[in-house]
PDB file of N, CA and C in Angstrom:
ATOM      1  N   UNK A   1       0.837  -1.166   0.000  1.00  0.00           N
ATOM      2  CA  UNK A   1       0.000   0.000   0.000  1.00  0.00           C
ATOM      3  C   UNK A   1       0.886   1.234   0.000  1.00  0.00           C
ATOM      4  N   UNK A   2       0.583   2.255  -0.913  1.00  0.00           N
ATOM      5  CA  UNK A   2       1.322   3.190  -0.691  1.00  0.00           C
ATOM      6  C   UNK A   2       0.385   4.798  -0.313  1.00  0.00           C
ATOM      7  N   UNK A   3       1.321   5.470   0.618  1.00  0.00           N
ATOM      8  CA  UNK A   3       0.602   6.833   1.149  1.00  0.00           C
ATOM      9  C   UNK A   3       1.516   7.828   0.341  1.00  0.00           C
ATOM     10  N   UNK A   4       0.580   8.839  -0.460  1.00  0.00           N
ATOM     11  CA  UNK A   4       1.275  10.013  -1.665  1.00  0.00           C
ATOM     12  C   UNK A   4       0.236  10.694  -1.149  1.00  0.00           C
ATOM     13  N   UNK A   5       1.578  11.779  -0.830  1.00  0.00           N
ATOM     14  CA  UNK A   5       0.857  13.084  -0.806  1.00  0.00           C
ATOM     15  C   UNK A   5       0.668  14.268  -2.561  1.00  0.00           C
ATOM     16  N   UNK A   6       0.159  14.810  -2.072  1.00  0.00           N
ATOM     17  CA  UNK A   6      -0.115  15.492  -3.405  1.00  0.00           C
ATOM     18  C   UNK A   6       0.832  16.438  -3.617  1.00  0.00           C
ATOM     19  N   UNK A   7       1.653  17.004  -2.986  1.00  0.00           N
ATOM     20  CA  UNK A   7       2.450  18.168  -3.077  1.00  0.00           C
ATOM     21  C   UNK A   7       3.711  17.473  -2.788  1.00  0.00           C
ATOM     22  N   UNK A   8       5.076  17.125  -4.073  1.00  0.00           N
ATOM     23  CA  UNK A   8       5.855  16.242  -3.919  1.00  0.00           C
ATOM     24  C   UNK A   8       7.133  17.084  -4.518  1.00  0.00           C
ATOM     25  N   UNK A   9       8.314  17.000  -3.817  1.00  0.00           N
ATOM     26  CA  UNK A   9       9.202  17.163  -4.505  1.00  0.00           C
ATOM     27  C   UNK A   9       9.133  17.003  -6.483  1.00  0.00           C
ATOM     28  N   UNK A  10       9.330  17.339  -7.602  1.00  0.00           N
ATOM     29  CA  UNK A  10       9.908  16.546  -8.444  1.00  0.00           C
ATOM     30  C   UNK A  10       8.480  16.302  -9.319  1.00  0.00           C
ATOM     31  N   UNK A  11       7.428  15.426  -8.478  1.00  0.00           N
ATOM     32  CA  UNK A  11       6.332  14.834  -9.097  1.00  0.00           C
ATOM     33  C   UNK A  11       5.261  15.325  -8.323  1.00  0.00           C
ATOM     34  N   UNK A  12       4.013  15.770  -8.660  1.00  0.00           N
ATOM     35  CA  UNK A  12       3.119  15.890  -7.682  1.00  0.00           C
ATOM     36  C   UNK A  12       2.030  14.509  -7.753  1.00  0.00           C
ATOM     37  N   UNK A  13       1.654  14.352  -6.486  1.00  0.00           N
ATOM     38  CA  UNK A  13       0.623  13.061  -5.984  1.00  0.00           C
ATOM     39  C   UNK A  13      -0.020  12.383  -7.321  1.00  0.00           C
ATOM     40  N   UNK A  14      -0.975  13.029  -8.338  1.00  0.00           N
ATOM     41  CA  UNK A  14      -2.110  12.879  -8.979  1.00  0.00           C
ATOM     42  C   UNK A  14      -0.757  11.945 -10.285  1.00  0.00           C
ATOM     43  N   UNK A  15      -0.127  12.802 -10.499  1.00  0.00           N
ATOM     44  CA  UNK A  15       1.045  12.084 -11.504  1.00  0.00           C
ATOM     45  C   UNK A  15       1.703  11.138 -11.377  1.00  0.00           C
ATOM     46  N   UNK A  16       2.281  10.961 -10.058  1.00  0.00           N
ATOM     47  CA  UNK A  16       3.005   9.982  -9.125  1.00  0.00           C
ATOM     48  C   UNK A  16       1.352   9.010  -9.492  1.00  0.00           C
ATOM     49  N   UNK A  17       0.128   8.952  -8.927  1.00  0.00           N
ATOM     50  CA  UNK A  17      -0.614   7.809  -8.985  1.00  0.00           C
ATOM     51  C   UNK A  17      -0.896   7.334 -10.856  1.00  0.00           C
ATOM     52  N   UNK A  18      -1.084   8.088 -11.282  1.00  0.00           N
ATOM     53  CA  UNK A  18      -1.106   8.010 -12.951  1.00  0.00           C
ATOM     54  C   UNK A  18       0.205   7.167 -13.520  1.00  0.00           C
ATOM     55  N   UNK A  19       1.413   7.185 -12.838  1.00  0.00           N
ATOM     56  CA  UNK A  19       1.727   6.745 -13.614  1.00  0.00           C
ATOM     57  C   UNK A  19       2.349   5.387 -13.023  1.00  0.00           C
ATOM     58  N   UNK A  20       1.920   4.917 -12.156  1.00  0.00           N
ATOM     59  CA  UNK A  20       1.787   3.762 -11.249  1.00  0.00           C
ATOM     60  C   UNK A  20       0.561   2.550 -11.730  1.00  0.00           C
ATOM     61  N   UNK A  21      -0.436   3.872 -12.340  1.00  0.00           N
ATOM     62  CA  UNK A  21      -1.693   2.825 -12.738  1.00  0.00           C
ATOM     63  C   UNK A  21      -1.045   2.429 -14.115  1.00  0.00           C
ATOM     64  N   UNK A  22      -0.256   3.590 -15.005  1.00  0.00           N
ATOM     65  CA  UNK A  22       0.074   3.091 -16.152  1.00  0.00           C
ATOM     66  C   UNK A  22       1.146   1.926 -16.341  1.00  0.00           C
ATOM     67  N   UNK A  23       0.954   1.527 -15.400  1.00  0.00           N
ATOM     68  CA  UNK A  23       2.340   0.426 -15.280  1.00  0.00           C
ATOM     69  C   UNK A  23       1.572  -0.641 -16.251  1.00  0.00           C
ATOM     70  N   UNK A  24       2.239  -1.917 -17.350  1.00  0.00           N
ATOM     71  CA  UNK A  24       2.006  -2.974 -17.581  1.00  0.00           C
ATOM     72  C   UNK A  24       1.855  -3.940 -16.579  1.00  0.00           C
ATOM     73  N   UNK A  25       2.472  -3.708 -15.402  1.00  0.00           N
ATOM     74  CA  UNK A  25       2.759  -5.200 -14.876  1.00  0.00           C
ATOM     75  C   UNK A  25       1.541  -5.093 -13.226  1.00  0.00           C
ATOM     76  N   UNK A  26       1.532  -6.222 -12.565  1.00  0.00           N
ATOM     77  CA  UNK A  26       0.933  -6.306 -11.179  1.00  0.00           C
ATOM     78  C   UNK A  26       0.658  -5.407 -10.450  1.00  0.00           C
ATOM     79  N   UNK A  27       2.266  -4.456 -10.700  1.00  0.00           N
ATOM     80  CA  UNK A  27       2.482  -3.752  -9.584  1.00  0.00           C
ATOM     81  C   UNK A  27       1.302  -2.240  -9.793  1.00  0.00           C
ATOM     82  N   UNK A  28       0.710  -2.050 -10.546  1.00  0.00           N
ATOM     83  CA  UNK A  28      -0.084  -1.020 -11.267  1.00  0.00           C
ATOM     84  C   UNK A  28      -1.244  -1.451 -10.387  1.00  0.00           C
ATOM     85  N   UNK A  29      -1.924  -2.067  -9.754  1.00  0.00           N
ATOM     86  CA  UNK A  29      -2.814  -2.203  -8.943  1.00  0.00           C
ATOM     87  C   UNK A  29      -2.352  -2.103  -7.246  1.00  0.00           C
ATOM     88  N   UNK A  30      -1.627  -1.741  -7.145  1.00  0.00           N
ATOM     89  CA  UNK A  30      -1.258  -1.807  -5.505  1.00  0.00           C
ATOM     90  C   UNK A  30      -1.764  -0.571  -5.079  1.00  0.00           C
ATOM     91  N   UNK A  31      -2.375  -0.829  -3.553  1.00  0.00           N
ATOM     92  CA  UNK A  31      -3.389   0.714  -3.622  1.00  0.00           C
ATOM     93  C   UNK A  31      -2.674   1.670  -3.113  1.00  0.00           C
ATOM     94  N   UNK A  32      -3.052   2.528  -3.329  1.00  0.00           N
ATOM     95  CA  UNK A  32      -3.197   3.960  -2.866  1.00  0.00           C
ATOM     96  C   UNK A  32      -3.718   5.006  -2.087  1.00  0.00           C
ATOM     97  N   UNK A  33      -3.465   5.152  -1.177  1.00  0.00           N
ATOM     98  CA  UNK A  33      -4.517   6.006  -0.299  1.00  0.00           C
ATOM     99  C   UNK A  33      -3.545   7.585  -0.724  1.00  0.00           C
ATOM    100  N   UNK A  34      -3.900   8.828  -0.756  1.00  0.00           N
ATOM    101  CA  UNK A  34      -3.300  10.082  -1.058  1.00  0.00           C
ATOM    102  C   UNK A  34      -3.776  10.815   0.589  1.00  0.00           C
ATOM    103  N   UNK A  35      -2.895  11.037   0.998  1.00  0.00           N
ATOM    104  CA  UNK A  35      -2.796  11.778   2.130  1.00  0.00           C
ATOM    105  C   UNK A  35      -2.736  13.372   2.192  1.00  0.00           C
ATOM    106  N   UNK A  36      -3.351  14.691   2.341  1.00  0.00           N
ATOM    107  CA  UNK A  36      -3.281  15.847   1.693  1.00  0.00           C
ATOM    108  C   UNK A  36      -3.784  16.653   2.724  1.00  0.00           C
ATOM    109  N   UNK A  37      -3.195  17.821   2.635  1.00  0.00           N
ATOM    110  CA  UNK A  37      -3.836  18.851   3.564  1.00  0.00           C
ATOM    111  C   UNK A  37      -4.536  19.814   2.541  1.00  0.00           C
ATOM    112  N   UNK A  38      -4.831  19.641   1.045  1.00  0.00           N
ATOM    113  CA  UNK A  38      -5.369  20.459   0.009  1.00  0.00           C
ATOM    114  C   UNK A  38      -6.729  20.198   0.378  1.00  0.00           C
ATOM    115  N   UNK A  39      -7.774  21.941   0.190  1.00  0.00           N
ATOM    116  CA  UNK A  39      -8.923  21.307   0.618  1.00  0.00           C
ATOM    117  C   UNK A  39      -9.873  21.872  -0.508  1.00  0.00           C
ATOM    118  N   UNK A  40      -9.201  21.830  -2.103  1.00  0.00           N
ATOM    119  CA  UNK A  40      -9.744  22.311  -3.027  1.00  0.00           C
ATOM    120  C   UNK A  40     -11.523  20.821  -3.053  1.00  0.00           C
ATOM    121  N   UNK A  41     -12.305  21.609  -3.522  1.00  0.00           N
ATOM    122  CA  UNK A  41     -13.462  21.216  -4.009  1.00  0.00           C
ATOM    123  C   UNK A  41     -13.890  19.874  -4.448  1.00  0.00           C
ATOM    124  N   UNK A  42     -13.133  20.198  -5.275  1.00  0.00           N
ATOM    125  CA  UNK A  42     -13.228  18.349  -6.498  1.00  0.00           C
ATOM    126  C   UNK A  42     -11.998  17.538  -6.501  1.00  0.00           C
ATOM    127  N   UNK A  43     -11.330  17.851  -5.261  1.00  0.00           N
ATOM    128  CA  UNK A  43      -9.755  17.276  -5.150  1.00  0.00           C
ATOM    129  C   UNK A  43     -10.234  15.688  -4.484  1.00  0.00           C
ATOM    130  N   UNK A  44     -11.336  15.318  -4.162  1.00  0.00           N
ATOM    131  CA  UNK A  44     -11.682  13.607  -4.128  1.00  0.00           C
ATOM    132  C   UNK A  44     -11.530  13.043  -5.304  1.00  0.00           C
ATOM    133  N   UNK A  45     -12.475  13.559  -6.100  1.00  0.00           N
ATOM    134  CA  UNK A  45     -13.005  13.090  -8.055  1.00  0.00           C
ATOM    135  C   UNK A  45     -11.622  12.663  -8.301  1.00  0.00           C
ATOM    136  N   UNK A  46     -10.848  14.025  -8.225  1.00  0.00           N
ATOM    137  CA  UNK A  46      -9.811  14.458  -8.796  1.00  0.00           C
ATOM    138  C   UNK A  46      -8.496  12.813  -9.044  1.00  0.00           C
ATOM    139  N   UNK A  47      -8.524  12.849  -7.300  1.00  0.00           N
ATOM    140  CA  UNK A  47      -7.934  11.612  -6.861  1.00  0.00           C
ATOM    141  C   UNK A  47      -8.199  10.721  -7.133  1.00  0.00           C
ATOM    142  N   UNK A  48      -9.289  10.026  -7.427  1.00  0.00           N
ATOM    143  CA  UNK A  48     -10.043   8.905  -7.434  1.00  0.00           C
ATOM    144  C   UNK A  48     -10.081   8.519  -8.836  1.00  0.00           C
ATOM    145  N   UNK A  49     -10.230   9.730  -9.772  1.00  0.00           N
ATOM    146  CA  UNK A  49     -10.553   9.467 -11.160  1.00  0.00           C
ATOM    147  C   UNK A  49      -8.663   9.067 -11.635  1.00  0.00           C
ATOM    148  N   UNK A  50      -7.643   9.776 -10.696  1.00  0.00           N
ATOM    149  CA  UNK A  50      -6.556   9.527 -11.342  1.00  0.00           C
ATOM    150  C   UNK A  50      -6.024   8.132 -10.865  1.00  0.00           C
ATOM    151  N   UNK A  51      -7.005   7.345 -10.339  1.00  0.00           N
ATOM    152  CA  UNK A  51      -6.586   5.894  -9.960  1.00  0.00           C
ATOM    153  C   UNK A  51      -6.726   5.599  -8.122  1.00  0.00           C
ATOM    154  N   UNK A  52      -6.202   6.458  -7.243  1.00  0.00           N
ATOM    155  CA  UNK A  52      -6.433   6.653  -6.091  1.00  0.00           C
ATOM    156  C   UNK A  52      -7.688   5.617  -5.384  1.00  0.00           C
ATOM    157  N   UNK A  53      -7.249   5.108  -4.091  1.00  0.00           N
ATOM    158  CA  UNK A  53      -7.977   4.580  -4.052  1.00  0.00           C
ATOM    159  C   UNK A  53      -9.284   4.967  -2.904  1.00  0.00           C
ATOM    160  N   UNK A  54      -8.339   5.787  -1.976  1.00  0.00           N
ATOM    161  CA  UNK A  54      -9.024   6.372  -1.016  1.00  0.00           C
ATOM    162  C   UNK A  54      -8.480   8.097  -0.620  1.00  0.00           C
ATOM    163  N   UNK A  55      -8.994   9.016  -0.414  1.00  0.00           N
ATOM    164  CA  UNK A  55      -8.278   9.682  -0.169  1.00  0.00           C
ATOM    165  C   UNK A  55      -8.458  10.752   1.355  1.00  0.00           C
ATOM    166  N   UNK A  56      -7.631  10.755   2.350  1.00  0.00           N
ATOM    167  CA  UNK A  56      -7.489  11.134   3.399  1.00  0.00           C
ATOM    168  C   UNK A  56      -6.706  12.783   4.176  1.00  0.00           C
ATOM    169  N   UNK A  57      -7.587  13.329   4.390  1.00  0.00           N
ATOM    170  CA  UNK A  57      -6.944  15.191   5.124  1.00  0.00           C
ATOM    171  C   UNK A  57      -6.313  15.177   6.215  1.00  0.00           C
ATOM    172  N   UNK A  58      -5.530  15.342   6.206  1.00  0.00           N
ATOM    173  CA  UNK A  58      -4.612  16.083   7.264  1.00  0.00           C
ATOM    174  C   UNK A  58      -5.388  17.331   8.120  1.00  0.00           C
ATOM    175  N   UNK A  59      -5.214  16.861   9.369  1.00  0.00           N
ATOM    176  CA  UNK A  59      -4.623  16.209  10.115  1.00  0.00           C
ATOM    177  C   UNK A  59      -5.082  14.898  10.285  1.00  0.00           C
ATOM    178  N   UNK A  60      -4.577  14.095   9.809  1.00  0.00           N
ATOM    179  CA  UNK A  60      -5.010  12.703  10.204  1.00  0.00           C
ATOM    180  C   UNK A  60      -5.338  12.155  11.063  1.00  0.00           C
ATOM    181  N   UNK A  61      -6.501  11.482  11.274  1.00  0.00           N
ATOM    182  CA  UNK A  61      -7.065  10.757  12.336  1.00  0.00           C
ATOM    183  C   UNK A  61      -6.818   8.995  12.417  1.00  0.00           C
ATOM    184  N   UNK A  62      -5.599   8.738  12.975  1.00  0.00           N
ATOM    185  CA  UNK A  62      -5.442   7.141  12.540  1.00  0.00           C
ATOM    186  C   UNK A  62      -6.526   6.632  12.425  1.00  0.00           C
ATOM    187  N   UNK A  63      -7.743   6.679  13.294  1.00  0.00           N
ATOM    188  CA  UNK A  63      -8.827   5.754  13.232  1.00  0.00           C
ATOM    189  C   UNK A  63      -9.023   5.859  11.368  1.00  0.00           C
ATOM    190  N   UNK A  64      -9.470   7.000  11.182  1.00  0.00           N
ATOM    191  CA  UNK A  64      -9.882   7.414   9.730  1.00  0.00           C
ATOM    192  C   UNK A  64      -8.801   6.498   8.710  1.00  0.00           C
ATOM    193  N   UNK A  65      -7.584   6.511   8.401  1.00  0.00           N
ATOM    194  CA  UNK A  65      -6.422   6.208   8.387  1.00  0.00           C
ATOM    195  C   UNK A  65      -6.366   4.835   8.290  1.00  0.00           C
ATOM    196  N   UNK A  66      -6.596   3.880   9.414  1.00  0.00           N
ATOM    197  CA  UNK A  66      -6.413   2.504   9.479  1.00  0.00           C
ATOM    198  C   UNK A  66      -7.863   2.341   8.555  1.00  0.00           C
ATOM    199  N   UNK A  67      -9.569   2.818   8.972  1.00  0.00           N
ATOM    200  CA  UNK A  67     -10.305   2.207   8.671  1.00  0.00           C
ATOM    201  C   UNK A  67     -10.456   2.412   7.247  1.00  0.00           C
ATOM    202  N   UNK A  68      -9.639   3.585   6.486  1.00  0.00           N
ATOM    203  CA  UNK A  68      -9.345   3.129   5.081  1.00  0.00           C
ATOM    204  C   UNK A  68      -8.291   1.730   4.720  1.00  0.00           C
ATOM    205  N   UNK A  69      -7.288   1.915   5.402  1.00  0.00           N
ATOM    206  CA  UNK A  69      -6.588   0.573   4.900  1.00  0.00           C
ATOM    207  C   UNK A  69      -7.190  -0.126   4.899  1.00  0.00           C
ATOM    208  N   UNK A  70      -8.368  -0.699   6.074  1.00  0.00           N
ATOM    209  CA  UNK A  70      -8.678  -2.266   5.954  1.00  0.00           C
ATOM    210  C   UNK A  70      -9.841  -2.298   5.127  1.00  0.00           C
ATOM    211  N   UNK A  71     -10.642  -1.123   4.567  1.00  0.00           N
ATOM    212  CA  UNK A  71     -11.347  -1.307   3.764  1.00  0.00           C
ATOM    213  C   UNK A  71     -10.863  -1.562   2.252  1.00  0.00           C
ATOM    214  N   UNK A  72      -9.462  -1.023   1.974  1.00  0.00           N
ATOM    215  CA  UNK A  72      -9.002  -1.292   0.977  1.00  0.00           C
ATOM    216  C   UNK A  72      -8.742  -3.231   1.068  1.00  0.00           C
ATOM    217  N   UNK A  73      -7.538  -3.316   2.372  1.00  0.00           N
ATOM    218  CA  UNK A  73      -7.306  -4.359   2.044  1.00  0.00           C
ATOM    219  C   UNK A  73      -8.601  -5.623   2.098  1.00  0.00           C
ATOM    220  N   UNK A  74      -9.873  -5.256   2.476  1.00  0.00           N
ATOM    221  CA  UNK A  74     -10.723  -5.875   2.432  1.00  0.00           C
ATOM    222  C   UNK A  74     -11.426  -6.600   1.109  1.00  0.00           C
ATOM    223  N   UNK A  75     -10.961  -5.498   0.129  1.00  0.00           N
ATOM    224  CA  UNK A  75     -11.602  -5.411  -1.252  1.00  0.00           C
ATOM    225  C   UNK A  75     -10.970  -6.307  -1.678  1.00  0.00           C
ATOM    226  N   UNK A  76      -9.165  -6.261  -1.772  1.00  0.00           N
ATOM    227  CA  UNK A  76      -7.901  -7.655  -1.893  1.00  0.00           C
ATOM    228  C   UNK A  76      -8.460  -8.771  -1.715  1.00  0.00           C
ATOM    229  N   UNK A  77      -9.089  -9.025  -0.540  1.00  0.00           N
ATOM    230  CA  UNK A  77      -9.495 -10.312  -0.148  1.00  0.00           C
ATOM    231  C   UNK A  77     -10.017 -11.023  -0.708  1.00  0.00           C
ATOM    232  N   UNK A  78     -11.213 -10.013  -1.426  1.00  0.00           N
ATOM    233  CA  UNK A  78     -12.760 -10.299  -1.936  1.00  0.00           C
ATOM    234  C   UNK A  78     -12.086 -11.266  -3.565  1.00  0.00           C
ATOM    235  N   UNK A  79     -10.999 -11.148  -4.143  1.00  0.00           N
ATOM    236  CA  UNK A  79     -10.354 -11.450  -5.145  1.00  0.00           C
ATOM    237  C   UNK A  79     -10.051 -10.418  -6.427  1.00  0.00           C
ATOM    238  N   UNK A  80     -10.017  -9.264  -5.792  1.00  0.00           N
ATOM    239  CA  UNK A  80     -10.048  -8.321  -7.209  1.00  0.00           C
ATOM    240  C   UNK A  80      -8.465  -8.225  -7.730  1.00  0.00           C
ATOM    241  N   UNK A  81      -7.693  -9.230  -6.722  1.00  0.00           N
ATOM    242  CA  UNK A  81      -6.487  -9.181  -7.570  1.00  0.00           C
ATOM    243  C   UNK A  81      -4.939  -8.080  -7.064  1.00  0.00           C
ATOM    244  N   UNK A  82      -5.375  -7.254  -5.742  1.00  0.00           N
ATOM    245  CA  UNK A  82      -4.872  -6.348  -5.524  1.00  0.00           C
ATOM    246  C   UNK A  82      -3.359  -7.141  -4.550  1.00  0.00           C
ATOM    247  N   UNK A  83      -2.441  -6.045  -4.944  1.00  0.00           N
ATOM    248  CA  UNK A  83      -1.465  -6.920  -4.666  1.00  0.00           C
ATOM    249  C   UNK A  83      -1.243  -6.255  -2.717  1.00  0.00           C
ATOM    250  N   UNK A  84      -1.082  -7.199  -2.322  1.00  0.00           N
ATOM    251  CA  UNK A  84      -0.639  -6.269  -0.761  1.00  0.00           C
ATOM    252  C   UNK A  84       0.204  -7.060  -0.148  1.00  0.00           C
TER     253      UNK A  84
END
């Protein structure tokens, strides 16, 4: 599972996940949660449409935090193939 923030040295978040999904191989499904203190409007869509799987505001609330992971890794389980 990986945590990307949106504001990155080099690459920002939405690009960094784009081009992770564009991968050929396995590794193009491993999830994503985007971690962000941005509190623009359509910055969920935004995330979500660029592959993202969940996306979480700062200040983070572990509860919030964990109960995305296990809903992600829950989905893994179900057989959709996700690598974790």
């Amino acid at each position: 599972m990986i945590l990307v923030d949106l504001r990155m040295p080099g690459m920002d978040g939405i690009t960094a996940i784009q081009h992770i999904r564009a991968r050929g191989d396995a590794k193009a499904k491993v999830p994503i949660i985007v971690v962000t203190a941005d509190i623009a409007p359509d910055l969920r869509e935004r995330c979500l449409a660029a592959g993202a799987d969940d996306v979480i505001f700062k200040p983070v609330a572990m509860d919030s935090l964990f109960d995305a992971m296990g809903m992600i890794l829950a989905r893994g389980a179900d057989g959709d193939g996700l690598i974790v």
